[in-house]
C-alpha atoms as a PDB file:
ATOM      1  CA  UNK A   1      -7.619   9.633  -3.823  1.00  0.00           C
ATOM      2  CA  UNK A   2      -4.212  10.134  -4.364  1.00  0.00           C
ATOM      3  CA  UNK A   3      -3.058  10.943  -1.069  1.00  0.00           C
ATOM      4  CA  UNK A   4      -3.020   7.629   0.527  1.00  0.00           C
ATOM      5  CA  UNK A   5      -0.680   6.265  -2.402  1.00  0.00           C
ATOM      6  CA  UNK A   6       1.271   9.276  -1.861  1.00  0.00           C
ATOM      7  CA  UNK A   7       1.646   8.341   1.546  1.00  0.00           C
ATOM      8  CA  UNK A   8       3.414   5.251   1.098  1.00  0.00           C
ATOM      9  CA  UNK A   9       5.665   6.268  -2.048  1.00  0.00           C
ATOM     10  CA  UNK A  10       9.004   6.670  -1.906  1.00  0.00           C
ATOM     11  CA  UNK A  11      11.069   8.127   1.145  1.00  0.00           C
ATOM     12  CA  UNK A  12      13.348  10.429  -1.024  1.00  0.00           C
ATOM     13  CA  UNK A  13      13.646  14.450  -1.277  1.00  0.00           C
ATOM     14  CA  UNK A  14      13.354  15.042  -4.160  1.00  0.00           C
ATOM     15  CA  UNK A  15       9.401  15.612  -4.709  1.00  0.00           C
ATOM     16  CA  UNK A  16       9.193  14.964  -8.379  1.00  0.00           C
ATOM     17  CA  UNK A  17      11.227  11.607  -8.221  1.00  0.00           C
ATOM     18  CA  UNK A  18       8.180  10.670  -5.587  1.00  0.00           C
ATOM     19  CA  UNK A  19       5.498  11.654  -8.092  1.00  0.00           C
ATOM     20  CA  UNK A  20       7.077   9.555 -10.949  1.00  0.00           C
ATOM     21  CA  UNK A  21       6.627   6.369 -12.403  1.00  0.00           C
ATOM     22  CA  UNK A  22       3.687   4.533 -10.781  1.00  0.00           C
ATOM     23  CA  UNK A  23       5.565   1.043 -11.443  1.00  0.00           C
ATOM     24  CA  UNK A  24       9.302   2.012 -10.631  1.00  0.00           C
ATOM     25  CA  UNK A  25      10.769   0.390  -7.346  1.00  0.00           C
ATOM     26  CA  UNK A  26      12.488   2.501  -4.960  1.00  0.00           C
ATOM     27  CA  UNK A  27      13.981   1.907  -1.729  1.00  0.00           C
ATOM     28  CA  UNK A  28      12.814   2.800   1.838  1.00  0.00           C
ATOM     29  CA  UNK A  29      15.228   3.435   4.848  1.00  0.00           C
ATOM     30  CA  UNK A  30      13.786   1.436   7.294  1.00  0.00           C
ATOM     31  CA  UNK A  31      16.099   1.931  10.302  1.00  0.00           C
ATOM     32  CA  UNK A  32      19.617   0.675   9.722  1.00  0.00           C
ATOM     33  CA  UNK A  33      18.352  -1.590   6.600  1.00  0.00           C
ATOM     34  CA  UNK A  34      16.656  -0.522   3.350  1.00  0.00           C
ATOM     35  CA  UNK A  35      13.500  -2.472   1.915  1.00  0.00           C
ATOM     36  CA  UNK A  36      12.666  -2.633  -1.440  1.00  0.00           C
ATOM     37  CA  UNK A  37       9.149  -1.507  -2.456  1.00  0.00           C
ATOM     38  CA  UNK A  38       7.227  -1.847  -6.020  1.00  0.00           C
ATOM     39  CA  UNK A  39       4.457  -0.159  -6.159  1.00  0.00           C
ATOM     40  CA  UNK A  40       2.141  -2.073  -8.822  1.00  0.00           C
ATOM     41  CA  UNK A  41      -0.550   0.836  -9.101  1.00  0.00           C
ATOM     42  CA  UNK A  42      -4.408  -0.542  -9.959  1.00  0.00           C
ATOM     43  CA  UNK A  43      -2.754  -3.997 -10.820  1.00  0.00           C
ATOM     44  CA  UNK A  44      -5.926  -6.168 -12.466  1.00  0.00           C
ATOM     45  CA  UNK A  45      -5.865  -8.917 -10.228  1.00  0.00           C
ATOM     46  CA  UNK A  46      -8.026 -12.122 -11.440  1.00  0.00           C
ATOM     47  CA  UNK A  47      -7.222 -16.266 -11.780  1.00  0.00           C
ATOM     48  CA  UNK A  48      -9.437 -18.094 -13.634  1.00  0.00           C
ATOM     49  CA  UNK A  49     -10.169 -20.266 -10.941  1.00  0.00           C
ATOM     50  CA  UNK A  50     -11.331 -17.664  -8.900  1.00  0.00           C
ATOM     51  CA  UNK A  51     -14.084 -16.165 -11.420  1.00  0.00           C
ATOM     52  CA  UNK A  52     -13.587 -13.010  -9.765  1.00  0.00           C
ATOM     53  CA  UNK A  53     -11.304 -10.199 -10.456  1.00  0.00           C
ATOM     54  CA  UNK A  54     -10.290  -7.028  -8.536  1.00  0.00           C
ATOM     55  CA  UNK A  55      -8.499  -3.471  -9.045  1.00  0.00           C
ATOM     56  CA  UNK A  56      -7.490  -2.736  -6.367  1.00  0.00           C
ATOM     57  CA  UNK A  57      -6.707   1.511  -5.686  1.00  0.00           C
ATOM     58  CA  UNK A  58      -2.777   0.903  -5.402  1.00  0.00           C
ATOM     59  CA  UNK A  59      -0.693  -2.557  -4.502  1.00  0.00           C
ATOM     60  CA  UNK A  60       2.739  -3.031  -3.574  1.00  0.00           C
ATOM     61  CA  UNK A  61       5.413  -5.857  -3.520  1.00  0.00           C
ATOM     62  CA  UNK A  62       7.513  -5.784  -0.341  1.00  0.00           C
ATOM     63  CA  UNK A  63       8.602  -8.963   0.679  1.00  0.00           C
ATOM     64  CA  UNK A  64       7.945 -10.333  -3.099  1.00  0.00           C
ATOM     65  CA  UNK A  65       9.758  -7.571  -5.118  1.00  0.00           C
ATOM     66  CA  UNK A  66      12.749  -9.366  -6.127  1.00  0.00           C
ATOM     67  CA  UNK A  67      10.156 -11.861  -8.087  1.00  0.00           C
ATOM     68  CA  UNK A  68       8.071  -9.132 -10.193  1.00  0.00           C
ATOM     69  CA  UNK A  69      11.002  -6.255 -10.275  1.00  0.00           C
ATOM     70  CA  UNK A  70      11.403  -6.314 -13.945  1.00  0.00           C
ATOM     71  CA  UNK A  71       8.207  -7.544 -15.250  1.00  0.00           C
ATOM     72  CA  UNK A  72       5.815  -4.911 -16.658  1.00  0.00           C
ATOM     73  CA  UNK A  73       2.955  -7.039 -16.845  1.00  0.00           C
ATOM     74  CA  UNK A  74       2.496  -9.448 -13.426  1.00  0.00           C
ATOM     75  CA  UNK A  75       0.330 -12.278 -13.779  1.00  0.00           C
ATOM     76  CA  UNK A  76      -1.146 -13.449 -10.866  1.00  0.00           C
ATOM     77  CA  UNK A  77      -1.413 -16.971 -12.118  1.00  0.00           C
ATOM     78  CA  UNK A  78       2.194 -17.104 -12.041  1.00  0.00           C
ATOM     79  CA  UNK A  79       3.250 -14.549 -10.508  1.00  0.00           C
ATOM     80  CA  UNK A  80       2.696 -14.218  -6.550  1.00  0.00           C
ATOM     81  CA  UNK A  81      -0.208 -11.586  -5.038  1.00  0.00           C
ATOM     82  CA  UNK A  82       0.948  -7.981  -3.791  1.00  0.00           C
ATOM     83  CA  UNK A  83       2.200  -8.266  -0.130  1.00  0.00           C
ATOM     84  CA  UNK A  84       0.149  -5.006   0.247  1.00  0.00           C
ATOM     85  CA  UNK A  85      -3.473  -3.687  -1.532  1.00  0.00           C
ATOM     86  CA  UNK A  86      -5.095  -0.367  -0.961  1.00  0.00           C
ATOM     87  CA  UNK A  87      -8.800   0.077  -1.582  1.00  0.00           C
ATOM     88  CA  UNK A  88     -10.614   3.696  -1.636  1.00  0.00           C
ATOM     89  CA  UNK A  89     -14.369   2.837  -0.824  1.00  0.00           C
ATOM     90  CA  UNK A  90     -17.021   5.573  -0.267  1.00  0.00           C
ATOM     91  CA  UNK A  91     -19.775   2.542  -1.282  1.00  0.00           C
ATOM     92  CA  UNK A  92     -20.238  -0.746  -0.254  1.00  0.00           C
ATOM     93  CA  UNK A  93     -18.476  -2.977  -3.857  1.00  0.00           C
ATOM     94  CA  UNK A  94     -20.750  -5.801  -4.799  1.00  0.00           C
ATOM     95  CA  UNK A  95     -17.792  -8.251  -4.710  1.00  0.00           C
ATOM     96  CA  UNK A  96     -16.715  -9.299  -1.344  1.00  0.00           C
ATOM     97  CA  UNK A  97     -13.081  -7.795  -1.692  1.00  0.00           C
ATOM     98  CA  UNK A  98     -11.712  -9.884   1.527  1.00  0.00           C
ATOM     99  CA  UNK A  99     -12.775 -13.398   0.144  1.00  0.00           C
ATOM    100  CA  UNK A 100     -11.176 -12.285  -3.159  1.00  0.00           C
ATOM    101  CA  UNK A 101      -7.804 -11.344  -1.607  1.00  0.00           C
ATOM    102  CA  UNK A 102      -7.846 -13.868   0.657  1.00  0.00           C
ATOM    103  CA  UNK A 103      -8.328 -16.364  -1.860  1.00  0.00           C
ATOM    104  CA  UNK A 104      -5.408 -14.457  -3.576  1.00  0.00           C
ATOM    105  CA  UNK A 105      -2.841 -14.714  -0.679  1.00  0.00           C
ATOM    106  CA  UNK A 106      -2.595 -11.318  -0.518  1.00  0.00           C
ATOM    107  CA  UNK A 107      -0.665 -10.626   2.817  1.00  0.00           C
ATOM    108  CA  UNK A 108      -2.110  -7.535   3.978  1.00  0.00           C
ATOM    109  CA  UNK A 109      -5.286  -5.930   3.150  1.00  0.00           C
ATOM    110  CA  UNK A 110      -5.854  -1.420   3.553  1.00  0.00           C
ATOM    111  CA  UNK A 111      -9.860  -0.270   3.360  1.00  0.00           C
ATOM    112  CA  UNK A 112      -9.782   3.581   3.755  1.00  0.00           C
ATOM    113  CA  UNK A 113     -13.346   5.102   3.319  1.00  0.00           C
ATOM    114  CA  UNK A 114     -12.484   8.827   3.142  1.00  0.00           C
ATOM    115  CA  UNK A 115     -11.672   9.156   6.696  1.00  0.00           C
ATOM    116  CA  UNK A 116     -10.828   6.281   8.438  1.00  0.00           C
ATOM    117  CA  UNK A 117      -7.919   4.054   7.474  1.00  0.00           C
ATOM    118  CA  UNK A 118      -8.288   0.054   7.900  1.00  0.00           C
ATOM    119  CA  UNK A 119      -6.157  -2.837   8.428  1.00  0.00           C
ATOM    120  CA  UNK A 120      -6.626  -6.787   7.821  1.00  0.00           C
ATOM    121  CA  UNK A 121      -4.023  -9.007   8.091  1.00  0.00           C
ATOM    122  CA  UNK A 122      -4.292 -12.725   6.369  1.00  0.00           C
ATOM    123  CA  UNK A 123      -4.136 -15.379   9.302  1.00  0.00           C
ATOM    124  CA  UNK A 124      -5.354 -18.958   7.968  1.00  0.00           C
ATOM    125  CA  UNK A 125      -7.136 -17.355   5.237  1.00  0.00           C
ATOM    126  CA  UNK A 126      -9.155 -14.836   6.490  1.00  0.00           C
ATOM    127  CA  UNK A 127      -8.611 -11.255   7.377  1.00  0.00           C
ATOM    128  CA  UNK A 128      -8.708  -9.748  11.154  1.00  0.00           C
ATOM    129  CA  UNK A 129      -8.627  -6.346  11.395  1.00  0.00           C
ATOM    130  CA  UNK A 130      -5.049  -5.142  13.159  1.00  0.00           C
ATOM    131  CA  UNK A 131      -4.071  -1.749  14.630  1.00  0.00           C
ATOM    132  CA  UNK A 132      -0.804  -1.776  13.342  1.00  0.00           C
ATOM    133  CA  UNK A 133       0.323  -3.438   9.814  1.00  0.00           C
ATOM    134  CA  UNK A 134       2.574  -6.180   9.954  1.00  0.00           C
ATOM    135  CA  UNK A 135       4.584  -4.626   7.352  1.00  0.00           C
ATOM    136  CA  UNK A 136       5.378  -0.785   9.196  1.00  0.00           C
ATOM    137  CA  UNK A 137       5.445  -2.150  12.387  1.00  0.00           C
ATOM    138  CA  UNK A 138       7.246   1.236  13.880  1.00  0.00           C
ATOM    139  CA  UNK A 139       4.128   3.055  12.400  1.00  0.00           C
ATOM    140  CA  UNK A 140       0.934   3.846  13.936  1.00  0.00           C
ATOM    141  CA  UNK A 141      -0.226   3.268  10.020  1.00  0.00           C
ATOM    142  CA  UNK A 142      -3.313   4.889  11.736  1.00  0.00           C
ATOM    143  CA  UNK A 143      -2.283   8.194  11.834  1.00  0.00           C
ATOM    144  CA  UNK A 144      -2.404   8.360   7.907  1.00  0.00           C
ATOM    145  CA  UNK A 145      -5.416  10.013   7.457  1.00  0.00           C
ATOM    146  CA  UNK A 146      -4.043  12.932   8.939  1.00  0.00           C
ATOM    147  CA  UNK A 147      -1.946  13.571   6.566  1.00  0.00           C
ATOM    148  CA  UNK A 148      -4.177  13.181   3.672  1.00  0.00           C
ATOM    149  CA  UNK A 149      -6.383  16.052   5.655  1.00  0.00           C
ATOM    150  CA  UNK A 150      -3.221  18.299   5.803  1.00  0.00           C
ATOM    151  CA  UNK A 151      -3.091  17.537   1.672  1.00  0.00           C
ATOM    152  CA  UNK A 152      -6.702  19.052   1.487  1.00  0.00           C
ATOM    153  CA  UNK A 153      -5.624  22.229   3.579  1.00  0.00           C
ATOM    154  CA  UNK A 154      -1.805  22.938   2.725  1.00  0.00           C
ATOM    155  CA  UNK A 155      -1.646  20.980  -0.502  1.00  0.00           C
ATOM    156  CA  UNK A 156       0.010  17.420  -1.594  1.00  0.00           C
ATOM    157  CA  UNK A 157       3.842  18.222  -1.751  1.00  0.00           C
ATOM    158  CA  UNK A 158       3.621  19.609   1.697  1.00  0.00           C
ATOM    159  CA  UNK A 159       1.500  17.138   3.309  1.00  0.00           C
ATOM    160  CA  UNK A 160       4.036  14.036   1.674  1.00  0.00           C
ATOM    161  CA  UNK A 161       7.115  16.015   3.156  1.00  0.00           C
ATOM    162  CA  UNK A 162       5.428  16.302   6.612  1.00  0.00           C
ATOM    163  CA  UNK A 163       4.656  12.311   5.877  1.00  0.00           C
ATOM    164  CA  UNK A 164       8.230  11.703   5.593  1.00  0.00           C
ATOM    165  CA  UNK A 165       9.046  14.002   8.233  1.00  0.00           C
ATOM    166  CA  UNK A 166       7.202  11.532  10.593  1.00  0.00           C
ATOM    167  CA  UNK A 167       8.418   8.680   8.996  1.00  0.00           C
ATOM    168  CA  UNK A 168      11.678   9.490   9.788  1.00  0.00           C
ATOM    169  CA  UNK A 169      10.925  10.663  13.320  1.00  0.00           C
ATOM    170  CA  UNK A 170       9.359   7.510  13.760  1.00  0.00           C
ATOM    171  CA  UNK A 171      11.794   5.188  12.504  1.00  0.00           C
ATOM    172  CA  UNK A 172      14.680   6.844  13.931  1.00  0.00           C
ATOM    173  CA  UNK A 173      13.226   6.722  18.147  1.00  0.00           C
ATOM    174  CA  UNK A 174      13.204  10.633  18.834  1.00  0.00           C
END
C-alpha cells in the first residue's frame, strides 16, 4: 500500500518531487527546526548472527541520517538499523517481526493491517505498543489511516496534500 509511505514522504509542494526517488533525503519543517529524513524503501535487513532477515514495507533514517546519507547500499552489519520501519500485514508473517527488529535496534516499530495503524516503541529490548510515536510527537500518528481512506475515495495526490495540510496545522498550534 502506497499510501502509508506517502504519508510520511516529504513535506514539499511540489507533488512530483514527493513521488520521486524512493532513497533521496529530504527535509521536514518540524516547527522552527528542520529534520532530515531518508527514506530507505524495502531495505533487506539481515546480520548473520541473527539468521533471520526482514523487508520491511518502507524504513526511514531520522536521527541516523547523517551516517547512511550517501550510501546506496546500507549494511546493517555496519551500518546502524532504520530509526523507523513500516510493515503492511493483512496475514499473520511466520517470522516474529518484533524479536527481529528488536534484536536489530530498530527504534520504532509501525504494523498497519489495512485499517488500523500500530505503534511499538523499543524500551530495553522489547516493543510496547504507544499511542503516539516518539519520533512525531505533535502528531496523533493515529489519525493516518484516514488519510489513506481519503486516497481510496478522492485519489493519492489529494489525500498527501490534505496530509500535509494537517501536518502543518498540527505543527504550527492553530
Amino acid at each position: 500500500m502506497q499510501s502509508l509511505s506517502t504519508a510520511l514522504y516529504p513535506a514539499t509542494d511540489s507533488d512530483s518531487e514527493a513521488l520521486a526517488s524512493h532513497r533521496a533525503s529530504y527535509r521536514i519543517q518540524w516547527g522552527t527546526y528542520g529534520v532530515i529524513v531518508k527514506r530507505a524503501g524495502s531495505l533487506t535487513l539481515t546480520r548473520d548472527d541473527l539468521e533471520r532477515g526482514a523487508e520491511p514495507d518502507s524504513s526511514y533514517y531520522i536521527q541516523n541520517e547523517s551516517l547512511v546519507r550517501d550510501k546506496e547500499n546500507i549494511d546493517i552489519a555496519t551500518d546502524p538499523p532504520p530509526d523507523l520501519v513500516l510493515e503492511i500485514e493483512y496475514s499473520r508473517s511466520a517470522i516474529d517481526k518484533f524479536k527481529l527488529y528488536a534484536a536489530m535496534g530498530v527504534p520504532e516499530f509501525w504494523r498497519y493491517n489495512g485499517s488500523v495503524l500500530r505503534l511499538y516503541a523499543l524500551e530495553g529490548g522489547q516493543y510496547s505498543e504507544t499511542q503516539t510515536s516518539p519520533t512525531f510527537t505533535p502528531l496523533s500518528v493515529k489519525e493516518i489511516p484516514r488519510f489513506m481512506q481519503q486516497a481510496k475515495k478522492d485519489g493519492e495526490i489529494a489525500a498527501t496534500r490534505a496530509f500535509r495540510a494537517w501536518v502543518r496545522q498540527k505543527i504550527s498550534g492553530k
